[in-house]
Protein backbone atom coordinates (compact mmCIF):
# COMPACT_ATOMS: atom_id res chain seq x y z
CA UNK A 1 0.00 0.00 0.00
CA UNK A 2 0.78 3.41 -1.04
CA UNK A 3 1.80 6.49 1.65
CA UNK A 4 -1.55 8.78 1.48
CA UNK A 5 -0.52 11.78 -0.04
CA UNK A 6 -1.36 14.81 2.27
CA UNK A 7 -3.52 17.92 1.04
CA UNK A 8 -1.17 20.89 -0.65
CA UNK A 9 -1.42 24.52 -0.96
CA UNK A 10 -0.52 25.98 -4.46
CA UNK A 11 -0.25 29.82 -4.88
CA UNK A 12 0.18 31.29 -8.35
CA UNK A 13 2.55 33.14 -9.74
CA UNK A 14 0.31 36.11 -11.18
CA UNK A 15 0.57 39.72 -11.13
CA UNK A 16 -2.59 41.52 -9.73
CA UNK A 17 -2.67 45.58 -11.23
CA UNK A 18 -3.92 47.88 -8.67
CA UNK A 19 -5.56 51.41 -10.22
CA UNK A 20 -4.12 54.43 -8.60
CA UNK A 21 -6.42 57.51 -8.81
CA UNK A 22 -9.13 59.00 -7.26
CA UNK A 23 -10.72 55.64 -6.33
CA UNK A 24 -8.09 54.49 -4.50
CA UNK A 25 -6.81 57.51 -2.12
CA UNK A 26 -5.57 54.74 0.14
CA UNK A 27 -2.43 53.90 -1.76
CA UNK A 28 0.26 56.28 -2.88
CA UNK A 29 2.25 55.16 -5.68
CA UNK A 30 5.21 57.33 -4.15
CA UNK A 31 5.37 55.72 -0.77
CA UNK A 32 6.98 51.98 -1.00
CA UNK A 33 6.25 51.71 2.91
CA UNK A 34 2.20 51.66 2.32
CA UNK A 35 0.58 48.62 2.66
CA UNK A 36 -3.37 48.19 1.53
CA UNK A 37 -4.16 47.50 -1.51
CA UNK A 38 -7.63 46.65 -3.44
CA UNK A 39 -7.53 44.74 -6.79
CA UNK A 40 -10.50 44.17 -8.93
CA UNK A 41 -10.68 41.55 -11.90
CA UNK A 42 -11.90 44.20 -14.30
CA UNK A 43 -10.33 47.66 -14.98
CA UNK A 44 -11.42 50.96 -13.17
CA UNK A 45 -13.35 54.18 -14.17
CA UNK A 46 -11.66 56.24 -16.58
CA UNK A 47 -10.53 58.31 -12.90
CA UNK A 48 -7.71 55.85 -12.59
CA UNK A 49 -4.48 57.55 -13.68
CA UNK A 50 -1.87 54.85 -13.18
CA UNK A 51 -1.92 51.32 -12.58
CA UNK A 52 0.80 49.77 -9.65
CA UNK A 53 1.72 46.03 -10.50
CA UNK A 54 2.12 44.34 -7.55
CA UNK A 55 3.39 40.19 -6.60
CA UNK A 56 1.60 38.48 -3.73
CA UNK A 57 4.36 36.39 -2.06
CA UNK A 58 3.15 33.11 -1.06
CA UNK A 59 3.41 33.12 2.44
CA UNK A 60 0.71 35.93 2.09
CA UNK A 61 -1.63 32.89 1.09
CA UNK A 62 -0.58 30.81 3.89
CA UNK A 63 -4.00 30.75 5.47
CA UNK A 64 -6.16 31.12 1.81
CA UNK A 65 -8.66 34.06 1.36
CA UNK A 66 -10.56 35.22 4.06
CA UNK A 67 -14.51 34.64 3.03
CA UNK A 68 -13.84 32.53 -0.21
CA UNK A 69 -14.82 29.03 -0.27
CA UNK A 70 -12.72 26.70 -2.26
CA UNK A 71 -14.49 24.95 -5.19
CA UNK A 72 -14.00 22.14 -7.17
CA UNK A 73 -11.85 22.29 -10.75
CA UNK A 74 -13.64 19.71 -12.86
CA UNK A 75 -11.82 20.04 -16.85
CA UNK A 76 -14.56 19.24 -19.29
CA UNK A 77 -15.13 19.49 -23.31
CA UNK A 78 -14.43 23.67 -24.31
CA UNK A 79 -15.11 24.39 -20.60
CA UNK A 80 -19.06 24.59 -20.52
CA UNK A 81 -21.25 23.21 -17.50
CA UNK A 82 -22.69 19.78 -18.41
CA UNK A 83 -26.55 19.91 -17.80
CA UNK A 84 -27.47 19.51 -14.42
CA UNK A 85 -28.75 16.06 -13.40
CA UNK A 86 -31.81 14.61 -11.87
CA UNK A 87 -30.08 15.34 -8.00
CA UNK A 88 -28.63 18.36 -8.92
CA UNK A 89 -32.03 19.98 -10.18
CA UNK A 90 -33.61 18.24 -7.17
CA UNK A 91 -31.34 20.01 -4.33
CA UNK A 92 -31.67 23.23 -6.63
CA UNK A 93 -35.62 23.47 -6.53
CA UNK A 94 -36.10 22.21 -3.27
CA UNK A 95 -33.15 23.48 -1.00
CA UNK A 96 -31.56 26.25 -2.94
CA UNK A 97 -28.32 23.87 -3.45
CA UNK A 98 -26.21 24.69 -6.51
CA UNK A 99 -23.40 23.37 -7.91
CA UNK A 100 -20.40 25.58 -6.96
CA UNK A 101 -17.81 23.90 -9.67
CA UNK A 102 -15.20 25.76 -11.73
CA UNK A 103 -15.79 23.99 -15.21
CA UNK A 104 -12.05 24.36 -17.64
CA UNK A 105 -11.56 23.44 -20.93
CA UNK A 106 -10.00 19.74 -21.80
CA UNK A 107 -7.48 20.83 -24.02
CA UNK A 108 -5.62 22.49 -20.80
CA UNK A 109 -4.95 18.54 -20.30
CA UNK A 110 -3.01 17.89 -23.34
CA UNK A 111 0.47 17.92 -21.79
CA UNK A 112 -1.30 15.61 -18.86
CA UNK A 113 -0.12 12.10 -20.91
CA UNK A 114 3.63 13.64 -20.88
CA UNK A 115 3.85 14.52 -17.31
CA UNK A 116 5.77 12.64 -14.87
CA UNK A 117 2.63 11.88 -12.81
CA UNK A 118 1.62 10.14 -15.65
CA UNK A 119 4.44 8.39 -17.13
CA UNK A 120 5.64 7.52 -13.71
CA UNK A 121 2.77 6.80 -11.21
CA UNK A 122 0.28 5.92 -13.75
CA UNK A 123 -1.85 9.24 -13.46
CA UNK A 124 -4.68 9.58 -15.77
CA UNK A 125 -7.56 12.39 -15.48
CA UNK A 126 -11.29 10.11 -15.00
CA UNK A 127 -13.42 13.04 -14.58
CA UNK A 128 -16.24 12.32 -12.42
CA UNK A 129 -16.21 15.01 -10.14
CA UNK A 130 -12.46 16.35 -11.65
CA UNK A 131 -10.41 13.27 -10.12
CA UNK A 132 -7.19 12.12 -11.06
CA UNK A 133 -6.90 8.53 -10.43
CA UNK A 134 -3.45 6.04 -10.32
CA UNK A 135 -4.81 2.43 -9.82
CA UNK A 136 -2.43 0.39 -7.32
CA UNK A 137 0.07 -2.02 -8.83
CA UNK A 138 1.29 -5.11 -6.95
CA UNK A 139 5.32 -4.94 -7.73
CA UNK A 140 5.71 -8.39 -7.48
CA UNK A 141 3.98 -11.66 -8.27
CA UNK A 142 5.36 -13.12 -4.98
CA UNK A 143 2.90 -9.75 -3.36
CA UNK A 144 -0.10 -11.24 -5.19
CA UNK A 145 0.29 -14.68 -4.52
CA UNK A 146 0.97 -14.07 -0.38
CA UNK A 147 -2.22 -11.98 -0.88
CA UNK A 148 -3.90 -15.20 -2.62
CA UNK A 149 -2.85 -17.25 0.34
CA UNK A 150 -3.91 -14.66 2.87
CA UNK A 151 -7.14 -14.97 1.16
CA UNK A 152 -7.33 -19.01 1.16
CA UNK A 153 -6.16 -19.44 4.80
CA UNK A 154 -9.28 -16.93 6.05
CA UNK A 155 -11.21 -18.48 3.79
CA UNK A 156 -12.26 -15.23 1.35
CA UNK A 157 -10.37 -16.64 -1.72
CA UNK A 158 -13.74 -17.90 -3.15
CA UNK A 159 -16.43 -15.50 -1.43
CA UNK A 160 -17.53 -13.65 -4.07
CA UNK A 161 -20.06 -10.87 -4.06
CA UNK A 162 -21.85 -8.66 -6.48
CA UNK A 163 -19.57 -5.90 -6.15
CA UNK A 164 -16.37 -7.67 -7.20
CA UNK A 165 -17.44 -7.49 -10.37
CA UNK A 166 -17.48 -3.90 -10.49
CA UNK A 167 -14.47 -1.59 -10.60
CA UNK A 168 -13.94 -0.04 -7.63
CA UNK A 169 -10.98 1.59 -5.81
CA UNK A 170 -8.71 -0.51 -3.94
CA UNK A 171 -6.01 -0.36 -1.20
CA UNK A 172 -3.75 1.40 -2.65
CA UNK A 173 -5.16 3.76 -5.05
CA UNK A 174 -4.74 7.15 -4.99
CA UNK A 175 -6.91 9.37 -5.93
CA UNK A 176 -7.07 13.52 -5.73
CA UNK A 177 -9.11 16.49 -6.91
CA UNK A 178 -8.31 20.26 -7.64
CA UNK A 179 -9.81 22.80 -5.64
CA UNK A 180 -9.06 26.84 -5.83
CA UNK A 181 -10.32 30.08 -4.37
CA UNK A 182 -11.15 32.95 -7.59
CA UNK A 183 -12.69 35.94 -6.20
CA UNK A 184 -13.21 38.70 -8.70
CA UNK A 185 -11.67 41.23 -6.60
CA UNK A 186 -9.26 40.85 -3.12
CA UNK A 187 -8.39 43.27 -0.41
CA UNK A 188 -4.66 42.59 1.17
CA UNK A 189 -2.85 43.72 3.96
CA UNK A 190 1.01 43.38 4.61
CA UNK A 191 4.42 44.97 3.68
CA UNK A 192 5.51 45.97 0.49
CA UNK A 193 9.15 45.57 -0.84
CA UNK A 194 11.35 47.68 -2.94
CA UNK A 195 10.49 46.93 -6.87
CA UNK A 196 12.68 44.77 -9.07
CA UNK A 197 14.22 44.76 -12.02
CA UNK A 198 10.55 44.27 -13.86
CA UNK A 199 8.83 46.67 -12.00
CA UNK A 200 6.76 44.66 -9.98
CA UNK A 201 6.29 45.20 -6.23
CA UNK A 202 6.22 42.62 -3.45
CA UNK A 203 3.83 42.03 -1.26
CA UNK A 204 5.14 40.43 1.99
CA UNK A 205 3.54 40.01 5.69
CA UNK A 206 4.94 41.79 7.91
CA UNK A 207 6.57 40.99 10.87
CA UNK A 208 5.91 42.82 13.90
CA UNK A 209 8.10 42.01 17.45
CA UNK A 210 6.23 42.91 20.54
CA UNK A 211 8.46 43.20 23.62
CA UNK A 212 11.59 42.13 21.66
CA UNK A 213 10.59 38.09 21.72
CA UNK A 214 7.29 37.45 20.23
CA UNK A 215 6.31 37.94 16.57
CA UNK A 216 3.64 38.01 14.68
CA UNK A 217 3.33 37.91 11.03
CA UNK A 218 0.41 40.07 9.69
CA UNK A 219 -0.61 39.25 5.84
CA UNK A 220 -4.20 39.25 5.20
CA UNK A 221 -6.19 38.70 2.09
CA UNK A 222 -9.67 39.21 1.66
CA UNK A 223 -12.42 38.26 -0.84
CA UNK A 224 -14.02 41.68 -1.71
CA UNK A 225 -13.36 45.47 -1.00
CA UNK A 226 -12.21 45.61 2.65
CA UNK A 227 -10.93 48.38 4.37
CA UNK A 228 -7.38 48.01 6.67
CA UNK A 229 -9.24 48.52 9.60
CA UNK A 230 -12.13 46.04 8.50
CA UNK A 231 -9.83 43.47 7.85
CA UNK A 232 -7.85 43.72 11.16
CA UNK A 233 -11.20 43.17 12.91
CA UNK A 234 -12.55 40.55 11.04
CA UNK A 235 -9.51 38.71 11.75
CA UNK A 236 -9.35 39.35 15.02
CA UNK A 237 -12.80 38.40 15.63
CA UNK A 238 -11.90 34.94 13.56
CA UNK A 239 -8.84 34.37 16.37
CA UNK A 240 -11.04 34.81 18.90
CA UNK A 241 -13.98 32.75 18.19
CA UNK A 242 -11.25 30.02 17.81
CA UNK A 243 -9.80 30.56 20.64
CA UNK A 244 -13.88 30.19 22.68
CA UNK A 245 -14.18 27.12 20.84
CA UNK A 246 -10.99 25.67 21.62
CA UNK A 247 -11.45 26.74 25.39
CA UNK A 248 -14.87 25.57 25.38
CA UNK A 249 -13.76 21.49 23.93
CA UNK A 250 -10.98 22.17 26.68
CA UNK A 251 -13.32 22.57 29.30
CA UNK A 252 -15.84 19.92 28.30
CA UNK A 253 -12.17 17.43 28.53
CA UNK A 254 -11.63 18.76 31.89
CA UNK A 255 -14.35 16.95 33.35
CA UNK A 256 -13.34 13.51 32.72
CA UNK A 257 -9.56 13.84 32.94
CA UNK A 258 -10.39 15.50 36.25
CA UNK A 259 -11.91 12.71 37.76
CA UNK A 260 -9.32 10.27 36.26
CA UNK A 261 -6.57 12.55 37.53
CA UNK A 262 -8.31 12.50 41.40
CA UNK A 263 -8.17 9.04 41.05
CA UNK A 264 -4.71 8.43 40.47
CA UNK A 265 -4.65 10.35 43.56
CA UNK A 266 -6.87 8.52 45.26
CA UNK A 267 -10.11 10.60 45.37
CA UNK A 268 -12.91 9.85 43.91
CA UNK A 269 -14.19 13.28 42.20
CA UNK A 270 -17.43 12.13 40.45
CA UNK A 271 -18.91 10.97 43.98
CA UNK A 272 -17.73 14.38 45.41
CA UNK A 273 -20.45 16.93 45.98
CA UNK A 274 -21.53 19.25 42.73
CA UNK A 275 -18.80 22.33 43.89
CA UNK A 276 -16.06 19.82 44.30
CA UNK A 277 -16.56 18.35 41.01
CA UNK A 278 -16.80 22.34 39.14
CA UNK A 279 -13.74 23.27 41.19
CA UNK A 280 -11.61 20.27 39.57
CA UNK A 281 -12.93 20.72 36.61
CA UNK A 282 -11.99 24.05 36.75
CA UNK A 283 -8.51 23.60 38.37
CA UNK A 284 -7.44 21.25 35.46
CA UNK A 285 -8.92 23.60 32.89
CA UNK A 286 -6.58 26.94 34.42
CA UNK A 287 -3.76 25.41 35.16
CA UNK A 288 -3.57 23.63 31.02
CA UNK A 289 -4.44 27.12 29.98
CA UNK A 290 -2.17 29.07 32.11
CA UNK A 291 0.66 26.46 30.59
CA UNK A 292 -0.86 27.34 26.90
CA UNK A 293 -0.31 31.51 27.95
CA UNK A 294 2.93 30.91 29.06
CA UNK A 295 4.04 29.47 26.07
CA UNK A 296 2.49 31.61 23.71
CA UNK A 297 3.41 34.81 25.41
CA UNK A 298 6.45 34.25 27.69
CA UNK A 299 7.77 37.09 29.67
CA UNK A 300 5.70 39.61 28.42
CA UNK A 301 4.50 41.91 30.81
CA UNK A 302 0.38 41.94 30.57
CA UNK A 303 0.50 38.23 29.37
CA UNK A 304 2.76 37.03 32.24
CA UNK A 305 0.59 39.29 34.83
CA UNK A 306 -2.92 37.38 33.55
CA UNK A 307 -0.61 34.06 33.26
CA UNK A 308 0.15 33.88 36.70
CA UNK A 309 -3.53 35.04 38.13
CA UNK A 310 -4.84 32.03 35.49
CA UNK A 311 -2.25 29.24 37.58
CA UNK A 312 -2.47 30.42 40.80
CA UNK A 313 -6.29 30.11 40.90
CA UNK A 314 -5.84 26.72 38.92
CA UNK A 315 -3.81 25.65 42.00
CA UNK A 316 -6.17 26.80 44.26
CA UNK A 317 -9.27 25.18 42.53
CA UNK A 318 -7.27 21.75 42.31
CA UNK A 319 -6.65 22.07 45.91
CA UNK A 320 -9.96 22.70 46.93
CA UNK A 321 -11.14 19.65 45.19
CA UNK A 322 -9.03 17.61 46.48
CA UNK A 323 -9.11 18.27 50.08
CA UNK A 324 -13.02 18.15 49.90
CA UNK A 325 -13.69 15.38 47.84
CA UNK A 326 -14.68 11.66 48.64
CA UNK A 327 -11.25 10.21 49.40
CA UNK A 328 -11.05 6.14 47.40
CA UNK A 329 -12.37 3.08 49.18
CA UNK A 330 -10.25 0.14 48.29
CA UNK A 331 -11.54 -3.25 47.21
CA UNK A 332 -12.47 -5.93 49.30
């Protein structure tokens, strides 16, 4: 059997044109140090004076674009939708599902037979839902013969069912699809570079130190027309809702690694009165998340001040809950 190959990020290599004018007072053409930008698929009003090429570096990609779902690539004769089928109409009319798939011409696929994919792993495009498919080769007849006998001695060799007589993926196969994020127009936010020999200017995140030891890289991108200040908040109301959800599944494994925890010191937690149980539940939870702080933001002055608050009441709760709760009765 095959290694499973993991999911991969690609970011193009395409120049995006930003208009400079009246429309875009935010960006001066002048000033290398500025940093939000707007680009639009199609070109601007007549007001727009000069254009400003500009490279998004990959790592400004790293986490995709904000508010753009990913959609399928399927490559299909000179790129135009197939009809929808009997499902597809069905989820249309009566739940408002459409198909969200990126349709691209076949002939895009006629280097496909030459690639190394193909001449190598056995790659071939199946369509189907835009899947590239290599069927799993046995490298040696002495493989498919201790599979035989593998068969024989569990006694599967001869159980045959419908479905074996129907091609169908196998241990082994590999199989992967395209998907890609094409908003007509993007917002980004990050640090632009001095321009190159071609006139193009890099876009970079930009790396901010806060207290001399932590960093933090700050490269947005954005689906739409987003103001600086827009995008800052809509990211940092993104952080924070995964930070609540993290603390919440956090919490909820606090109350059974509690009790197993009292019991390893010989207190039984979940016969403990209702406070006892919430306080080590809720000494395990601070003292994890106090750890979590103190990694994330070390010595830093307001971190390590809420830090320490977060531990010492984690102490105090586990303390509480142990001296009050139920101690173990032993066996027999």
């Amino acid at each position: 059997m095959r290694d499973p190959l993991p999911s991969m990020t690609f970011v193009g290599d395409a120049i995006v044109n930003v208009g400079q004018g009246h429309d875009h007072d935010e960006y001066n053409a002048d000033d290398r140090n500025s940093n939000h930008h707007h680009h639009h698929s199609r070109s601007r009003s007549s007001t727009t004076t000069s254009r400003q090429r500009i490279r998004l570096h990959p790592d400004m990609m790293t986490n995709g674009i904000r508010n753009q779902p990913h959609r399928t690539v399927e490559f299909v004769p000179q790129g135009r939708a197939p009809p929808p089928s009997f499902l597809d109409r069905f989820a249309s009319r009566f739940f408002g599902l459409t198909r969200n798939t990126r349709y691209e011409p076949m002939h895009l696929l006629r280097d496909t037979p030459h690639a190394s994919a193909a001449t190598q792993h056995n790659f071939v495009y199946v369509g189907q839902g835009g899947y590239f498919f290599s069927p799993y080769e046995s490298p040696s007849t002495t493989t498919t013969l201790f599979k035989y006998f593998m068969q024989y001695m569990e006694g599967s060799l001869f159980d045959w069912q419908l479905g074996d007589l129907m091609p169908s993926c196998t241990a082994g196969d590999i199989r992967f699809v395209y998907t890609v994020q094409d908003p007509s127009s993007i917002s980004f936010l990050g640090e632009a570079t001095t321009m190159g020999k071609d006139g193009v200017l890099e876009m970079y995140p930009k790396t901010l130190v806060i207290n001399g030891n932590h960093r933090q890289d700050i490269g947005f991108v954005h689906a739409g027309r987003h103001s600086a200040e827009h995008m800052i908040a809509a990211e940092d109301t993104a952080s924070r809702n995964s930070a609540l959800v993290f603390r919440a599944l956090m919490l909820l494994w606090s109350i059974p690694a509690s009790r197993l925890l009292g019991v390893g010191l010989g207190r039984e937690i979940g016969e403990s009165t209702l406070s006892t149980q919430i306080m080590g539940t809720l000494g395990l939870f601070a003292t994890l998340l106090s750890g979590m702080w103190f990694v994330v933001w070390g010595n830093d002055a307001v971190g390590s001040r809420d830090t320490l608050l977060l531990f010492v009441a984690g102490g105090y709760f586990t303390i509480f809950a142990l001296l009050s709760s139920v101690k173990r009765r032993g066996r027999g």
